[in-house]
N, C-alpha and C. Protein backbone atom coordinates (compact mmCIF):
# COMPACT_ATOMS: atom_id res chain seq x y z
N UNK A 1 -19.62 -64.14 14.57
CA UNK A 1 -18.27 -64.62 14.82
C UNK A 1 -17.30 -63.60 14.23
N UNK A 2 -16.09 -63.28 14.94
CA UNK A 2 -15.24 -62.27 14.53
C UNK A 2 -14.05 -63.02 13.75
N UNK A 3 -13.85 -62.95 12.59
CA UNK A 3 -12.76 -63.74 11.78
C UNK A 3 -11.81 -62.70 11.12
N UNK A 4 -10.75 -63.40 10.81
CA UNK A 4 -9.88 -62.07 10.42
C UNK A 4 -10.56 -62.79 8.76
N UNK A 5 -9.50 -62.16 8.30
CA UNK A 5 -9.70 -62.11 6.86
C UNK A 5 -9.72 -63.23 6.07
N UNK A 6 -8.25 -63.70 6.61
CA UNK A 6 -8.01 -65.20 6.08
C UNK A 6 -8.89 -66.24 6.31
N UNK A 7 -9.06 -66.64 8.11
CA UNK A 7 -9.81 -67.23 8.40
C UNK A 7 -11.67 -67.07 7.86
N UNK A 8 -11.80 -65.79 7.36
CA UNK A 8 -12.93 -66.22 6.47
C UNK A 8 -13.02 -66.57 5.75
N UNK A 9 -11.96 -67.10 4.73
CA UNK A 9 -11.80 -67.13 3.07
C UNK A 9 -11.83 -68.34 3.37
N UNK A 10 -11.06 -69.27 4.57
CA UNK A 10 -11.07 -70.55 4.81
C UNK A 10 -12.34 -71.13 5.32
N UNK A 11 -12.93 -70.46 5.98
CA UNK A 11 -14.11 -71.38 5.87
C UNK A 11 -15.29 -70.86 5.18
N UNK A 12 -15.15 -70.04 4.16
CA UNK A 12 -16.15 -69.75 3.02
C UNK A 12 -15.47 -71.26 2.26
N UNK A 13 -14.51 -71.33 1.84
CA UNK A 13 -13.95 -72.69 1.16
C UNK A 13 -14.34 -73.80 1.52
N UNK A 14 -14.19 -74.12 3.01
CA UNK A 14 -15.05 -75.37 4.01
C UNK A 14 -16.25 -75.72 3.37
N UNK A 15 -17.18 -74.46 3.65
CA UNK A 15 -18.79 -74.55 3.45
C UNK A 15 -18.89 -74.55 1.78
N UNK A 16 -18.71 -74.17 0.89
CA UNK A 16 -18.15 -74.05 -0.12
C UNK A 16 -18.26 -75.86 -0.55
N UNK A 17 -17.40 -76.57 -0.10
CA UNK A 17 -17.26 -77.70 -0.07
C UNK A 17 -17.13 -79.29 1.00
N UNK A 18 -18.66 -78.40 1.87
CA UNK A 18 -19.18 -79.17 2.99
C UNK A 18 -19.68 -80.20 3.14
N UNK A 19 -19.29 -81.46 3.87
CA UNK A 19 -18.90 -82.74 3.63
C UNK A 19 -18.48 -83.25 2.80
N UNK A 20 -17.15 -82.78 2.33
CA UNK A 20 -16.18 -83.17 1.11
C UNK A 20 -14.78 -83.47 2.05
N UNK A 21 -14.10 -83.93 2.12
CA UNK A 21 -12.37 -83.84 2.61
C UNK A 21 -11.51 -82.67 1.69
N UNK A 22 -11.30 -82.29 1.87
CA UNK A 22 -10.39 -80.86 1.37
C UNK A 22 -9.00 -80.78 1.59
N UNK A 23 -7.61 -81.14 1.24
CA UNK A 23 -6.62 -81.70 1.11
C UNK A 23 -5.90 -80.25 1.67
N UNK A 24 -4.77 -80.23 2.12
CA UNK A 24 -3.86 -79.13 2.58
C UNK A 24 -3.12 -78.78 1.25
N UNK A 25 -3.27 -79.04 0.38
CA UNK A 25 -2.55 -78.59 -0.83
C UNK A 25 -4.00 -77.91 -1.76
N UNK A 26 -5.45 -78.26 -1.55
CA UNK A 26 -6.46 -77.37 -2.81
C UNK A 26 -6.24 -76.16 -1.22
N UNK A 27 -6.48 -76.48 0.23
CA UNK A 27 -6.25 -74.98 0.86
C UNK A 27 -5.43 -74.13 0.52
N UNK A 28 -4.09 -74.77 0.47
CA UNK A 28 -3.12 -73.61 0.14
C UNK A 28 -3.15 -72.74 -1.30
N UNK A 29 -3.39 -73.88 -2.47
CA UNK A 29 -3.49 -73.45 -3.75
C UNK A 29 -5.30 -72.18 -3.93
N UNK A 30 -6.18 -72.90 -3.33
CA UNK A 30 -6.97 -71.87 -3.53
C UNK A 30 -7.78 -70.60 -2.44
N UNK A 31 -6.81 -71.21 -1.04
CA UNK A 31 -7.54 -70.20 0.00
C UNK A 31 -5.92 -69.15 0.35
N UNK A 32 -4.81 -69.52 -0.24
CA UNK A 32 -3.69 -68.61 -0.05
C UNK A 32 -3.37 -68.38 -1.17
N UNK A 33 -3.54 -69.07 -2.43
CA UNK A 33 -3.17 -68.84 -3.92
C UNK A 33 -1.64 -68.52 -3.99
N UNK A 34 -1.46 -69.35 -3.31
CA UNK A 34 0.25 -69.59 -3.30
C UNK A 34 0.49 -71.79 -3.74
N UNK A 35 1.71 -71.84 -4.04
CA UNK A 35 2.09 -73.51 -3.78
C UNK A 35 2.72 -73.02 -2.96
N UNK A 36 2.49 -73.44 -1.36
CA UNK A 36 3.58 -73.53 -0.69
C UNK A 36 3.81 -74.81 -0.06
N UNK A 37 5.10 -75.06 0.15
CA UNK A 37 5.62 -76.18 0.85
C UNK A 37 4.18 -76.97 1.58
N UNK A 38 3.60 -78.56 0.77
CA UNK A 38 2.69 -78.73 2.33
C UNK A 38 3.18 -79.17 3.39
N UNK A 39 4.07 -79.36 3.63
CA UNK A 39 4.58 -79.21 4.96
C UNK A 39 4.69 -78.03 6.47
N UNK A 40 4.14 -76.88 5.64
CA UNK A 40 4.02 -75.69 6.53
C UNK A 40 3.04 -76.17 7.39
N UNK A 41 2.95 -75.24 8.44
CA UNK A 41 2.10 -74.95 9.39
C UNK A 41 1.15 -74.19 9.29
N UNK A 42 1.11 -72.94 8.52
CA UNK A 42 0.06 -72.05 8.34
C UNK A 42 -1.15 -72.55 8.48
N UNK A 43 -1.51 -73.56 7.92
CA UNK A 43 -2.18 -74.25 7.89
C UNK A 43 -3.49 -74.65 9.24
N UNK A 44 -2.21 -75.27 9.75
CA UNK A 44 -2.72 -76.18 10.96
C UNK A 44 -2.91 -74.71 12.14
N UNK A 45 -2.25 -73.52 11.82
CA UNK A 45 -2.13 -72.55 12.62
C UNK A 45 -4.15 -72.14 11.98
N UNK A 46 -4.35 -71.39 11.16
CA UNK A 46 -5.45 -70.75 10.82
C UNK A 46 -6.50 -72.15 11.03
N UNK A 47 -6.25 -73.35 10.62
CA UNK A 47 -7.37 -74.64 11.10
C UNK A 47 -8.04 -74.25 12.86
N UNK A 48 -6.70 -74.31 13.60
CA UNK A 48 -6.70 -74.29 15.26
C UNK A 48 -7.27 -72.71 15.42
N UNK A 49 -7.24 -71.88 14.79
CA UNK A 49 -8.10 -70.74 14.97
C UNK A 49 -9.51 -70.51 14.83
N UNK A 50 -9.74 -71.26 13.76
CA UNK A 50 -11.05 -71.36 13.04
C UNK A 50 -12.02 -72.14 14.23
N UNK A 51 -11.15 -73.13 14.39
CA UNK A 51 -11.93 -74.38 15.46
C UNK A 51 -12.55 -73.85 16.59
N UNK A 52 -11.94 -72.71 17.09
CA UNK A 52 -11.67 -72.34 18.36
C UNK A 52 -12.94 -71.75 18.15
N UNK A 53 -13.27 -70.67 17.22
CA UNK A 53 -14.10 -69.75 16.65
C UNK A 53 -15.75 -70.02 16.54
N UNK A 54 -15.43 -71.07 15.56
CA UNK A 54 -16.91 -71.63 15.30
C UNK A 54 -17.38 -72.64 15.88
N UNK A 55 -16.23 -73.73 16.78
CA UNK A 55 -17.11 -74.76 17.41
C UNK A 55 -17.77 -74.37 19.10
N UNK A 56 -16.91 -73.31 19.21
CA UNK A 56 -16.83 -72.75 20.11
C UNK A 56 -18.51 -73.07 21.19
N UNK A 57 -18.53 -73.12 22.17
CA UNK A 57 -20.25 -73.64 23.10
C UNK A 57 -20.73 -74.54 22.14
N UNK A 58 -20.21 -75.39 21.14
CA UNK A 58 -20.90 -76.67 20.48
C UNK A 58 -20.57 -78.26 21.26
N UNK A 59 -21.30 -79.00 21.10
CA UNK A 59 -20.88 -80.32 21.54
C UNK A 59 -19.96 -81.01 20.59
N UNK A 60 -20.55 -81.00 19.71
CA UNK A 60 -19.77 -82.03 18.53
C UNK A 60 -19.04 -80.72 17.42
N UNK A 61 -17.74 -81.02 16.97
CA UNK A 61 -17.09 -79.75 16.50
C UNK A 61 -17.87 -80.35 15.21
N UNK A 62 -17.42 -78.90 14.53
CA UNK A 62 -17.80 -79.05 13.04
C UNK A 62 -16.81 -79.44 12.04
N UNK A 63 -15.66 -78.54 12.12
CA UNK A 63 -14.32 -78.61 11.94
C UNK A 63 -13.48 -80.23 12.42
N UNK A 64 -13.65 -80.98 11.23
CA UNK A 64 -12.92 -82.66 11.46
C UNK A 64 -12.01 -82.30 10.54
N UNK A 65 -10.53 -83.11 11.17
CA UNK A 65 -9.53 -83.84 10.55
C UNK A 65 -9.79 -85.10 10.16
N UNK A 66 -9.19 -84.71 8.44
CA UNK A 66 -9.30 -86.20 8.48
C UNK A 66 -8.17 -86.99 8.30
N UNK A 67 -7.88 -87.93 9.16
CA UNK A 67 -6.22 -88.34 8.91
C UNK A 67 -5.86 -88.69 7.46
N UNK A 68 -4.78 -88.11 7.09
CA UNK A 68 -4.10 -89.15 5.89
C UNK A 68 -4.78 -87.86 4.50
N UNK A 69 -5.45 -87.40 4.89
CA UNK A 69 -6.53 -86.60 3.65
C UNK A 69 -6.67 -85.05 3.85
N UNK A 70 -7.02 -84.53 5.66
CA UNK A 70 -7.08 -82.90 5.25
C UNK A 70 -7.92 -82.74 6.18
N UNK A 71 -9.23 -82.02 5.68
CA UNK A 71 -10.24 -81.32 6.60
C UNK A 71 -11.50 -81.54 6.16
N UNK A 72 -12.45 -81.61 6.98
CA UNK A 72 -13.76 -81.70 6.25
C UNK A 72 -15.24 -80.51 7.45
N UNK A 73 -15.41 -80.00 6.36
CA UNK A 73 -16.71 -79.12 7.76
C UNK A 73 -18.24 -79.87 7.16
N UNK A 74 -18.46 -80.52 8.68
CA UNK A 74 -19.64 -81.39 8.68
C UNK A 74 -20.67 -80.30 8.43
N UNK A 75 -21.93 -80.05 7.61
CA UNK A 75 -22.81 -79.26 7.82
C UNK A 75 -24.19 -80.33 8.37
């Protein structure tokens, strides 16, 4: 799979902490090492990249939202 940079750091973090929920605020604090606003998009922008990437010819994605909580990568 071809990932840029970021998008690897994000899902080294995923797998890292696979079947856990992972909040948009530990992403930003430890996969951008910034506080930024959680209200940004960056976010949901590099998520919708990732998805595209790795679920890619799968049936069932790996990459779940979870409402109300964040993200979780099913292993």
């Amino acid at each position: 799979i071809d990932l840029q940079p970021r998008e690897f750091q994000l899902l080294e973090f995923l797998m890292r902490h696979a079947n856990q929920s992972v909040t948009r605020t530990m992403l930003l604090e430890k996969v951008w090492e910034y506080h930024f606003d959680p209200q940004t998009n960056v976010i949901d922008v590099h998520i919708s990249r990732l998805r595209a990437k790795i679920d890619k010819g799968f049936d069932k994605a790996m990459l779940q939202t979870v409402r109300g909580a964040g993200y979780r990568l099913e292993a």
